[in-house]
PDB file of N, CA and C in Angstrom:
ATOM      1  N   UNK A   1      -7.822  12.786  -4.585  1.00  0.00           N
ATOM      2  CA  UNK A   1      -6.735  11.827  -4.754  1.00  0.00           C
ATOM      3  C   UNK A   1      -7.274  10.568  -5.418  1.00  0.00           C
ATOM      4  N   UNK A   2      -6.194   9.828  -6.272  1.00  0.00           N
ATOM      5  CA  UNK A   2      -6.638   8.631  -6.617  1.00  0.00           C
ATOM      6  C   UNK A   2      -6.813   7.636  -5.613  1.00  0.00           C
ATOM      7  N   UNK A   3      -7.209   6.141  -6.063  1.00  0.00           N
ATOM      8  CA  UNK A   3      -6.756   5.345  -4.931  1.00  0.00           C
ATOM      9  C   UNK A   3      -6.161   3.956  -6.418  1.00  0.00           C
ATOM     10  N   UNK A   4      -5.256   3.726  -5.332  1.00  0.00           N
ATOM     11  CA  UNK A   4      -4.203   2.773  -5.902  1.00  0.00           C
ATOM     12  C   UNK A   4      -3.782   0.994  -5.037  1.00  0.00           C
ATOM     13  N   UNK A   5      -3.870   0.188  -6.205  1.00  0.00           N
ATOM     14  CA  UNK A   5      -3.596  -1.071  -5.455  1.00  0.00           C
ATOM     15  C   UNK A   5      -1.980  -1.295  -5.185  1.00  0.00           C
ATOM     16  N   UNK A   6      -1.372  -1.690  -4.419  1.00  0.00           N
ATOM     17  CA  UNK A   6      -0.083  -1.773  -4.726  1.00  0.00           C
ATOM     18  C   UNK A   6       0.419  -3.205  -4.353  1.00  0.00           C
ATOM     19  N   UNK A   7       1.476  -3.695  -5.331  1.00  0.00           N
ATOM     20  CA  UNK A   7       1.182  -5.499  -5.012  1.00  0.00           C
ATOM     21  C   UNK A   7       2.668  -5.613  -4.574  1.00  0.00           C
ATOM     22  N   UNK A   8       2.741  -5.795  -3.423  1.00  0.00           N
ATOM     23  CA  UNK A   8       4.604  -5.844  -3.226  1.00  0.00           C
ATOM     24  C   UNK A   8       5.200  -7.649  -2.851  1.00  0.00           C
ATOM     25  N   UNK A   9       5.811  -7.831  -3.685  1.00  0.00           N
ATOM     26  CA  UNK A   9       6.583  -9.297  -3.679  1.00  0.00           C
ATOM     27  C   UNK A   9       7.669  -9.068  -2.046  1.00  0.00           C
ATOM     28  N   UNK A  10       7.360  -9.748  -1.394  1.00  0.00           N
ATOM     29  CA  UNK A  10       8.013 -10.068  -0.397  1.00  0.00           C
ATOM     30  C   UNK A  10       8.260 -11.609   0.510  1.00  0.00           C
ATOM     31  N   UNK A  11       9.263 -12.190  -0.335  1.00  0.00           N
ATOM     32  CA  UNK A  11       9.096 -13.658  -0.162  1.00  0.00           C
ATOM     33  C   UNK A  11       8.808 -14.242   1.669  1.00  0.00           C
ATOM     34  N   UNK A  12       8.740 -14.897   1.789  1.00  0.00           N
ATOM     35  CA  UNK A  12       7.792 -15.335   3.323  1.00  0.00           C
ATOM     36  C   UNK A  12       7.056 -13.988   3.884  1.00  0.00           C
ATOM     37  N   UNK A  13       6.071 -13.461   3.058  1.00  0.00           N
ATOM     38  CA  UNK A  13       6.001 -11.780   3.996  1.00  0.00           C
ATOM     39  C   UNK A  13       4.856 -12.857   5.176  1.00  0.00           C
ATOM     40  N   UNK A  14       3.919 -13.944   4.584  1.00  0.00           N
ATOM     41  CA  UNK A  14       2.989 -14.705   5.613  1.00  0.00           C
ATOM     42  C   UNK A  14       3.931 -14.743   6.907  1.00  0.00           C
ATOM     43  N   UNK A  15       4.768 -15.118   6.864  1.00  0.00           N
ATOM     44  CA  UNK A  15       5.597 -15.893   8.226  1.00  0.00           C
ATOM     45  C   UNK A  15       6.198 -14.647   8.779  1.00  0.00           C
ATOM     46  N   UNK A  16       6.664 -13.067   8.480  1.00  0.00           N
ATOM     47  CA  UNK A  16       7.055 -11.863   9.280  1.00  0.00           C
ATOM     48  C   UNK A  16       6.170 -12.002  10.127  1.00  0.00           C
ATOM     49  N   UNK A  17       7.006 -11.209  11.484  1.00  0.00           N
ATOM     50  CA  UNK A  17       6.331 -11.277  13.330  1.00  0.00           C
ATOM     51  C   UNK A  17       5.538 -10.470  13.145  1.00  0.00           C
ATOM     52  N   UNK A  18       4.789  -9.944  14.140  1.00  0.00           N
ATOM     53  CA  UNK A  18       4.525  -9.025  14.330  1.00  0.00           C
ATOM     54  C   UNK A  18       5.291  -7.647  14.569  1.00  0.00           C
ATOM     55  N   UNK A  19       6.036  -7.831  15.214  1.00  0.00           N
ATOM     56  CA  UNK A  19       7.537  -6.506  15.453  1.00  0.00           C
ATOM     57  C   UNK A  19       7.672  -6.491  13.773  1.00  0.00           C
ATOM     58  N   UNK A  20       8.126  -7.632  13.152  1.00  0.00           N
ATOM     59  CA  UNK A  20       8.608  -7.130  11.665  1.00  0.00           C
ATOM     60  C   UNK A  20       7.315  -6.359  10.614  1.00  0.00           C
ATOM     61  N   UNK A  21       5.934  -6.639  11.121  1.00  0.00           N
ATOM     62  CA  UNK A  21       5.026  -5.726  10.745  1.00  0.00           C
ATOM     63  C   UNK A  21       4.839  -4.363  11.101  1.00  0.00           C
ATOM     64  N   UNK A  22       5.351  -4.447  12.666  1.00  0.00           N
ATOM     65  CA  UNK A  22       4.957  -3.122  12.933  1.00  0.00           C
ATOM     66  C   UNK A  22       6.175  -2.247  12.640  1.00  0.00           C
ATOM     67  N   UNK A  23       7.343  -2.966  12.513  1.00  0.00           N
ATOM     68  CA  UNK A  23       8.700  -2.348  11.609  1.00  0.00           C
ATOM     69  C   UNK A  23       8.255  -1.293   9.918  1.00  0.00           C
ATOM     70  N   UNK A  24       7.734  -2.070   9.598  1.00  0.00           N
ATOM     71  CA  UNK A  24       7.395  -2.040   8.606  1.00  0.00           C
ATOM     72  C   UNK A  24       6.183  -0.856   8.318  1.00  0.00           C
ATOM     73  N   UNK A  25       5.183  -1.062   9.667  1.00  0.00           N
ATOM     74  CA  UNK A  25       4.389  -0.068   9.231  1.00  0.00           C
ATOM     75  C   UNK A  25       4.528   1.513   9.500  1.00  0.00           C
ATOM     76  N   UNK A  26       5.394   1.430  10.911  1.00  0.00           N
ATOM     77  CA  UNK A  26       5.855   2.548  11.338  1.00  0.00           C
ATOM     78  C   UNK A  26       7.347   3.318  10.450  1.00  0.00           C
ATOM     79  N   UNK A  27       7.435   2.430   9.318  1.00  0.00           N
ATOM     80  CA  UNK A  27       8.700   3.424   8.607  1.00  0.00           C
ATOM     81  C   UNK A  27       7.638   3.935   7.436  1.00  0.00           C
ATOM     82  N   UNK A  28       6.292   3.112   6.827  1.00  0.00           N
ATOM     83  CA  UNK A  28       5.540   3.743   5.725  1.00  0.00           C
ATOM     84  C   UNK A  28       5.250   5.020   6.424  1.00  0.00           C
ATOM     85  N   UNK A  29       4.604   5.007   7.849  1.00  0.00           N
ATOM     86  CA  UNK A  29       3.935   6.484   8.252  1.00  0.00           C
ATOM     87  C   UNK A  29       5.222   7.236   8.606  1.00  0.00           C
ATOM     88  N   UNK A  30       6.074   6.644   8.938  1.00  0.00           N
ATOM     89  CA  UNK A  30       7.598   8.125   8.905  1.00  0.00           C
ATOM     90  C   UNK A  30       7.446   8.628   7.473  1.00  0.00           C
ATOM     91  N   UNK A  31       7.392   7.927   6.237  1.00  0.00           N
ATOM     92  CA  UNK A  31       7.296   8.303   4.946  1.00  0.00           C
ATOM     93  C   UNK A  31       6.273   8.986   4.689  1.00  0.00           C
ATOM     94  N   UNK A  32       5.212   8.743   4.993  1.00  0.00           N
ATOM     95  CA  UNK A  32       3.735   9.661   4.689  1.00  0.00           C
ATOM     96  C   UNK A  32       4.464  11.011   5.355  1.00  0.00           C
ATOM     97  N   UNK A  33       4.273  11.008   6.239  1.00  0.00           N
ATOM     98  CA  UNK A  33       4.651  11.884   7.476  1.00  0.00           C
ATOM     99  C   UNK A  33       5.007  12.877   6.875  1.00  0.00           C
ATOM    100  N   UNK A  34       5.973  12.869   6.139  1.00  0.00           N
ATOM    101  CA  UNK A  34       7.281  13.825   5.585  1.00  0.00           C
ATOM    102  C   UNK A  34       6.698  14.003   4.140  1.00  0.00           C
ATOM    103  N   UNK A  35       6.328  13.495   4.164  1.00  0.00           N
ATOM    104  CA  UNK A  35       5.976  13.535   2.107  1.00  0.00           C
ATOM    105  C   UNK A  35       6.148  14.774   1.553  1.00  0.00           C
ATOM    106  N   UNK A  36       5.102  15.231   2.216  1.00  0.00           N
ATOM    107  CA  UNK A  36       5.050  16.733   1.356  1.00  0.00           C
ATOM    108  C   UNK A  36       4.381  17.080   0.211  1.00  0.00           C
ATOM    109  N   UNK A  37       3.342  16.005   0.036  1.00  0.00           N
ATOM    110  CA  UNK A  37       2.240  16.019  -0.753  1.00  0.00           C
ATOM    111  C   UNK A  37       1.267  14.922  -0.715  1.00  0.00           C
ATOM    112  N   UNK A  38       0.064  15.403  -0.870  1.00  0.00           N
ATOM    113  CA  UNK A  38      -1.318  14.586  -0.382  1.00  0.00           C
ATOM    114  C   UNK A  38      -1.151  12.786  -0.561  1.00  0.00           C
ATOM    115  N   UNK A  39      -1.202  11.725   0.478  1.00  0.00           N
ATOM    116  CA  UNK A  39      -0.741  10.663   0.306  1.00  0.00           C
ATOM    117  C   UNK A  39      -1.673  10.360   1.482  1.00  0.00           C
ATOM    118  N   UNK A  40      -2.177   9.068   1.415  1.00  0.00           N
ATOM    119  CA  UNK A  40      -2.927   8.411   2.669  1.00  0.00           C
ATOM    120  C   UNK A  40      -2.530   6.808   2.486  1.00  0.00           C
ATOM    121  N   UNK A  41      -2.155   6.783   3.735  1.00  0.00           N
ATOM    122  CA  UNK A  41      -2.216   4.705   3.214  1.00  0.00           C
ATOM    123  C   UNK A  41      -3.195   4.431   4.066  1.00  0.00           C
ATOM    124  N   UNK A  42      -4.290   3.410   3.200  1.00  0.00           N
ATOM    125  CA  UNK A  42      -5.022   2.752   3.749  1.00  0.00           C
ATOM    126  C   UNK A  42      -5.822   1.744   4.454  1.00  0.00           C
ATOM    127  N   UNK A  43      -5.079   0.913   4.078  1.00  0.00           N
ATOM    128  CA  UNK A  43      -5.071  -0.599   4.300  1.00  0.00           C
ATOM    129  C   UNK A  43      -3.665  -1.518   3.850  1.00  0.00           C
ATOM    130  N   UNK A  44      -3.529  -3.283   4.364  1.00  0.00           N
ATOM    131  CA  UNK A  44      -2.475  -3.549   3.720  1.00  0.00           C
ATOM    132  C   UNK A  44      -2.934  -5.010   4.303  1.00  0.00           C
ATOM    133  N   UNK A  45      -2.914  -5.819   2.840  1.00  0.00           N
ATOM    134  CA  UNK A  45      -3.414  -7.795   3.507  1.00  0.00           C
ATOM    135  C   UNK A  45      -2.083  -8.198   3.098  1.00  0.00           C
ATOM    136  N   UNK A  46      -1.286  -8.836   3.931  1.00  0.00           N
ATOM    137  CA  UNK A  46      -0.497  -9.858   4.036  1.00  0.00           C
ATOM    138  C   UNK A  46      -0.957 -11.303   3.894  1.00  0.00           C
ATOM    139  N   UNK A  47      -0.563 -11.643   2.157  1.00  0.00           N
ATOM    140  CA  UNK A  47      -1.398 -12.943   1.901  1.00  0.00           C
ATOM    141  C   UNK A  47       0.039 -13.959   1.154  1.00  0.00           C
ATOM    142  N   UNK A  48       0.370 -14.529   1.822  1.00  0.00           N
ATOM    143  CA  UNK A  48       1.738 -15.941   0.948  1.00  0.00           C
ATOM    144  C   UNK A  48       3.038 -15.225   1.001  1.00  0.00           C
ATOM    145  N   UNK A  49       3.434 -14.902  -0.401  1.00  0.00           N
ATOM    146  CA  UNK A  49       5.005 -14.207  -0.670  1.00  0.00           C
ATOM    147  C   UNK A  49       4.213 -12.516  -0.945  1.00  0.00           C
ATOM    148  N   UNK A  50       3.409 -11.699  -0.460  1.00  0.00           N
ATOM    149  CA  UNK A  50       2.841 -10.559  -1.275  1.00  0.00           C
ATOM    150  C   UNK A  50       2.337  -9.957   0.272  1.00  0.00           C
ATOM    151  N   UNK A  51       2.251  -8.726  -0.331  1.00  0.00           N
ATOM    152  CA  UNK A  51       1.592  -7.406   0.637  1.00  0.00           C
ATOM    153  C   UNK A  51       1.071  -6.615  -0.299  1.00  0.00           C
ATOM    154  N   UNK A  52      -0.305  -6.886  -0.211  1.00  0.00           N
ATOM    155  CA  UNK A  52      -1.106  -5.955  -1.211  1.00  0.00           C
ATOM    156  C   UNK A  52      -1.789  -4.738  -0.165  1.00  0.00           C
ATOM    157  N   UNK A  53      -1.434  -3.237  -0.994  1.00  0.00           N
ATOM    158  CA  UNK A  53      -1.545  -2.173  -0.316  1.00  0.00           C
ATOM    159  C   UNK A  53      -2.729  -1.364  -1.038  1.00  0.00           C
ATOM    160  N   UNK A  54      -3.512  -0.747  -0.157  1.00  0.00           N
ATOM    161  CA  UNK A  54      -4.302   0.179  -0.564  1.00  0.00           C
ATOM    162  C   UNK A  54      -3.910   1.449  -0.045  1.00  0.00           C
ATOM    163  N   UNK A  55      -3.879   2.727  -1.041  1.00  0.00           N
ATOM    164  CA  UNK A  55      -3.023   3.958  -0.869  1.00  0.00           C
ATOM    165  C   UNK A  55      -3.776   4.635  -1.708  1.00  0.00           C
ATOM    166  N   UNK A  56      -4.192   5.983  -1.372  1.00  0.00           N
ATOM    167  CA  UNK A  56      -4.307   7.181  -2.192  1.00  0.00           C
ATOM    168  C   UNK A  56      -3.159   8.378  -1.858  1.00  0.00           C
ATOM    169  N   UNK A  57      -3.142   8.556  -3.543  1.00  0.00           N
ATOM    170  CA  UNK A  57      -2.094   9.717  -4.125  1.00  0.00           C
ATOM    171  C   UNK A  57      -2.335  10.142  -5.856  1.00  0.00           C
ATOM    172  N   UNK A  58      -1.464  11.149  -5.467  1.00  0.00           N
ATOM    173  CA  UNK A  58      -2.186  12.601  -6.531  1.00  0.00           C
ATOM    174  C   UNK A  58      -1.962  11.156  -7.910  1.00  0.00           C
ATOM    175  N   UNK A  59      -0.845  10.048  -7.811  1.00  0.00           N
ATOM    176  CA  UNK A  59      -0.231   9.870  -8.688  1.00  0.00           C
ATOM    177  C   UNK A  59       0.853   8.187  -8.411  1.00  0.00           C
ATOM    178  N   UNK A  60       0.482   7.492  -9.996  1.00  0.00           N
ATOM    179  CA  UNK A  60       1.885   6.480  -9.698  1.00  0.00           C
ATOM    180  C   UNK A  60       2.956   6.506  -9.297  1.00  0.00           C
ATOM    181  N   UNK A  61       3.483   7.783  -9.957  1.00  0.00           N
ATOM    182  CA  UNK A  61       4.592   8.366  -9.547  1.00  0.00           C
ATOM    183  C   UNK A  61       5.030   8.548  -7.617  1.00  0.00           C
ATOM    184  N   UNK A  62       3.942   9.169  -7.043  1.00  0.00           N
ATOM    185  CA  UNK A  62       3.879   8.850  -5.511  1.00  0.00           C
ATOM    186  C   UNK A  62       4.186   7.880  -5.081  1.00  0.00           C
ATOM    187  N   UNK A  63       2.955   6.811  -5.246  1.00  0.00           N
ATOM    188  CA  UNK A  63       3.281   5.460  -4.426  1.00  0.00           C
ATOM    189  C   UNK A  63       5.051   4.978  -5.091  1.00  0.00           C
ATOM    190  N   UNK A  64       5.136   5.014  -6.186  1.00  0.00           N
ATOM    191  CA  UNK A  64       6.678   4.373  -6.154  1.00  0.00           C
ATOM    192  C   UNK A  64       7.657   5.071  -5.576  1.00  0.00           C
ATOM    193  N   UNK A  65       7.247   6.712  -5.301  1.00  0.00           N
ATOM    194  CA  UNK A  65       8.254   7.599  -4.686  1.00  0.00           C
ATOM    195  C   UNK A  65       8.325   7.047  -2.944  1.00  0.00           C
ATOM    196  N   UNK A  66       7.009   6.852  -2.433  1.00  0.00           N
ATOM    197  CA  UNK A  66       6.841   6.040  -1.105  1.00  0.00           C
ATOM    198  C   UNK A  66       7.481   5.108  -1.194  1.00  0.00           C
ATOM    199  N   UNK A  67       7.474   4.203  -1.607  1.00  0.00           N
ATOM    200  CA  UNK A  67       8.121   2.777  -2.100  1.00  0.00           C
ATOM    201  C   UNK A  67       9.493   3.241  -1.752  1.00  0.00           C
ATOM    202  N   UNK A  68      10.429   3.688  -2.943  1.00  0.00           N
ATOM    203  CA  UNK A  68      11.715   4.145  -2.803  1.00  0.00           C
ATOM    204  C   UNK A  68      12.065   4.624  -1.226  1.00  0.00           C
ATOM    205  N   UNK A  69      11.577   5.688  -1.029  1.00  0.00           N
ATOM    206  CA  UNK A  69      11.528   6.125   0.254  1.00  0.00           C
ATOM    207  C   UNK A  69      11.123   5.404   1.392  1.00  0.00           C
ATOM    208  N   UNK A  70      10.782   4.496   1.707  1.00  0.00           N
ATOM    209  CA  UNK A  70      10.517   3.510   2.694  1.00  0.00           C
ATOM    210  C   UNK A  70      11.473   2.321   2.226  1.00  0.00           C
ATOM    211  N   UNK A  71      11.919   1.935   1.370  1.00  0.00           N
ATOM    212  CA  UNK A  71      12.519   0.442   1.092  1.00  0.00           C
ATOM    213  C   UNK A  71      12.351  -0.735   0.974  1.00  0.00           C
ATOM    214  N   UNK A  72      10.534  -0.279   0.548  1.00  0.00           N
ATOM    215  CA  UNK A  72      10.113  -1.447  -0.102  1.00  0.00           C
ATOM    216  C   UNK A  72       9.900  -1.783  -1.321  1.00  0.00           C
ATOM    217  N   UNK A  73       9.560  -2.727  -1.913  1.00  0.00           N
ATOM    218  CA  UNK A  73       8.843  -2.808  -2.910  1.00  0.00           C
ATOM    219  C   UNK A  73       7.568  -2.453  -3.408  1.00  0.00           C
ATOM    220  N   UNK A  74       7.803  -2.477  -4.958  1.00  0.00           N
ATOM    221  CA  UNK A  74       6.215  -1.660  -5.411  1.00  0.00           C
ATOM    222  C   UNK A  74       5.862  -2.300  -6.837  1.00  0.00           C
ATOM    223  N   UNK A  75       5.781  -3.768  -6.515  1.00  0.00           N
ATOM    224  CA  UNK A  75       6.330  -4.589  -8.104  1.00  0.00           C
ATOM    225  C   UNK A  75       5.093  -4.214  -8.952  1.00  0.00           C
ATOM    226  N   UNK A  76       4.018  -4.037  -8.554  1.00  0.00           N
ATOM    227  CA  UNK A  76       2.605  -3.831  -9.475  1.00  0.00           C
ATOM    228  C   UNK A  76       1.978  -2.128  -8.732  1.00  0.00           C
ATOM    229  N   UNK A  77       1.525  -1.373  -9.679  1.00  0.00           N
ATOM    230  CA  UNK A  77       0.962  -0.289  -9.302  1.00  0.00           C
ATOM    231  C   UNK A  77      -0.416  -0.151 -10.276  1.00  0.00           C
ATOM    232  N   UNK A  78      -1.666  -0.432  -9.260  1.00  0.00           N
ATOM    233  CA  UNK A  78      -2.990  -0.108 -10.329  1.00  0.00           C
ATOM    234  C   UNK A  78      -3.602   0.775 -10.181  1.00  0.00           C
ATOM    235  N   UNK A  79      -4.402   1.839 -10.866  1.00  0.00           N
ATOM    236  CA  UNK A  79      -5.002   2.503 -10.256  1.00  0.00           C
ATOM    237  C   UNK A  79      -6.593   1.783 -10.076  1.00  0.00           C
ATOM    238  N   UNK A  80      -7.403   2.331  -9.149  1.00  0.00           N
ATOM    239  CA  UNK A  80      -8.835   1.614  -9.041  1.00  0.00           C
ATOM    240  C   UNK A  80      -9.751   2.475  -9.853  1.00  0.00           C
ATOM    241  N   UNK A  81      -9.710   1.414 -10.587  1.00  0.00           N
ATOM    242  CA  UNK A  81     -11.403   2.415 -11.262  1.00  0.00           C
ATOM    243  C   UNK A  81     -12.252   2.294 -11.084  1.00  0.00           C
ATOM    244  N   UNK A  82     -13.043   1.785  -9.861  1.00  0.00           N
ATOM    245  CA  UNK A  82     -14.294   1.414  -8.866  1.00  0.00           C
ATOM    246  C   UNK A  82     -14.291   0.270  -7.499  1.00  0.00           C
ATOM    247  N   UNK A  83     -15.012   0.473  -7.264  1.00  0.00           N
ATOM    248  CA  UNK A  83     -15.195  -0.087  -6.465  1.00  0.00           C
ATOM    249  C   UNK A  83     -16.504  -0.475  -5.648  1.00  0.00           C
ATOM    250  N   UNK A  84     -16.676  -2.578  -5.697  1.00  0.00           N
ATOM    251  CA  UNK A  84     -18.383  -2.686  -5.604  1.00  0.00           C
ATOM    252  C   UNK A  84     -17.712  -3.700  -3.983  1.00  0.00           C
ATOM    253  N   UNK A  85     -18.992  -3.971  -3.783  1.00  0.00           N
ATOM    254  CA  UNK A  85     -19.288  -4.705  -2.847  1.00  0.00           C
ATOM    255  C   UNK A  85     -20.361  -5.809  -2.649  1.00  0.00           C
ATOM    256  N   UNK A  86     -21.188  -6.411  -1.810  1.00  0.00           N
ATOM    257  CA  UNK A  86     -22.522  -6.714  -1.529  1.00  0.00           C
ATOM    258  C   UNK A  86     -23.723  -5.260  -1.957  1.00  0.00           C
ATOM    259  N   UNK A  87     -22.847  -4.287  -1.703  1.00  0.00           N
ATOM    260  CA  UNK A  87     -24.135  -3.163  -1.265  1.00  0.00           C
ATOM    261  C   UNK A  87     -24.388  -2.684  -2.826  1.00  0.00           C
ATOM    262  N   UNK A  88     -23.427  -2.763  -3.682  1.00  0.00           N
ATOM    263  CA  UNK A  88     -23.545  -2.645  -5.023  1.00  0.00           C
ATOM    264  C   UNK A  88     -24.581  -3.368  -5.543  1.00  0.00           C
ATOM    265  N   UNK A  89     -24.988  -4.630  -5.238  1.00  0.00           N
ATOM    266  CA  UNK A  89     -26.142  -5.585  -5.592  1.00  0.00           C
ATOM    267  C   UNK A  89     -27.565  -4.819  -5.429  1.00  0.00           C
ATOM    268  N   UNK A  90     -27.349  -4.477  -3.618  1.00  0.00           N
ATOM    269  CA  UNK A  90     -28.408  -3.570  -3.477  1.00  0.00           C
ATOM    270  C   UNK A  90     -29.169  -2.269  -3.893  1.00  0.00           C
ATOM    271  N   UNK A  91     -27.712  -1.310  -4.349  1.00  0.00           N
ATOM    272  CA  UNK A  91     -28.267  -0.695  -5.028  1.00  0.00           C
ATOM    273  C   UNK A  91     -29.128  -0.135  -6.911  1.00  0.00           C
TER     274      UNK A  91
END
């Protein structure tokens, strides 16, 4: 699978509760759930007006099909073409 950034505009998403997070996270995994083709979500930072998502799938086409299917937004879709760290230095 690829892995994909996904940048979703969600104005005050900083100020959503916690209930409105866990709203939120428990309708993406009803969506994985059901998919019906290889999809993992991986992470997700809630930073200002944005929810940037980390997700692997076969395809762009996926994450916006997730998107649709959950009822969120999916305003930016990247795919990653690496990925470094500290340990990248090291090696």
């Amino acid at each position: 699978m690829k892995t994909f950034v996904i940048e979703r505009d969600i104005p005050g998403a900083n100020r959503l509760t916690a209930d409105e997070l866990k709203g939120i996270a428990m309708k993406s995994c009803e969506v994985v759930a059901g998919f019906g083709a290889p999809y993992k979500w991986i992470t997700s930072y809630v930073a200002g007006d944005k929810i940037y998502c980390v997700h692997e799938a076969e395809s762009a086409e996926d994450i916006y099909r997730h998107a649709r299917e959950g009822g969120f937004p999916a305003n930016k879709v990247t795919e990653v073409a690496a990925i470094i760290g500290p340990q990248t230095a090291a090696a």
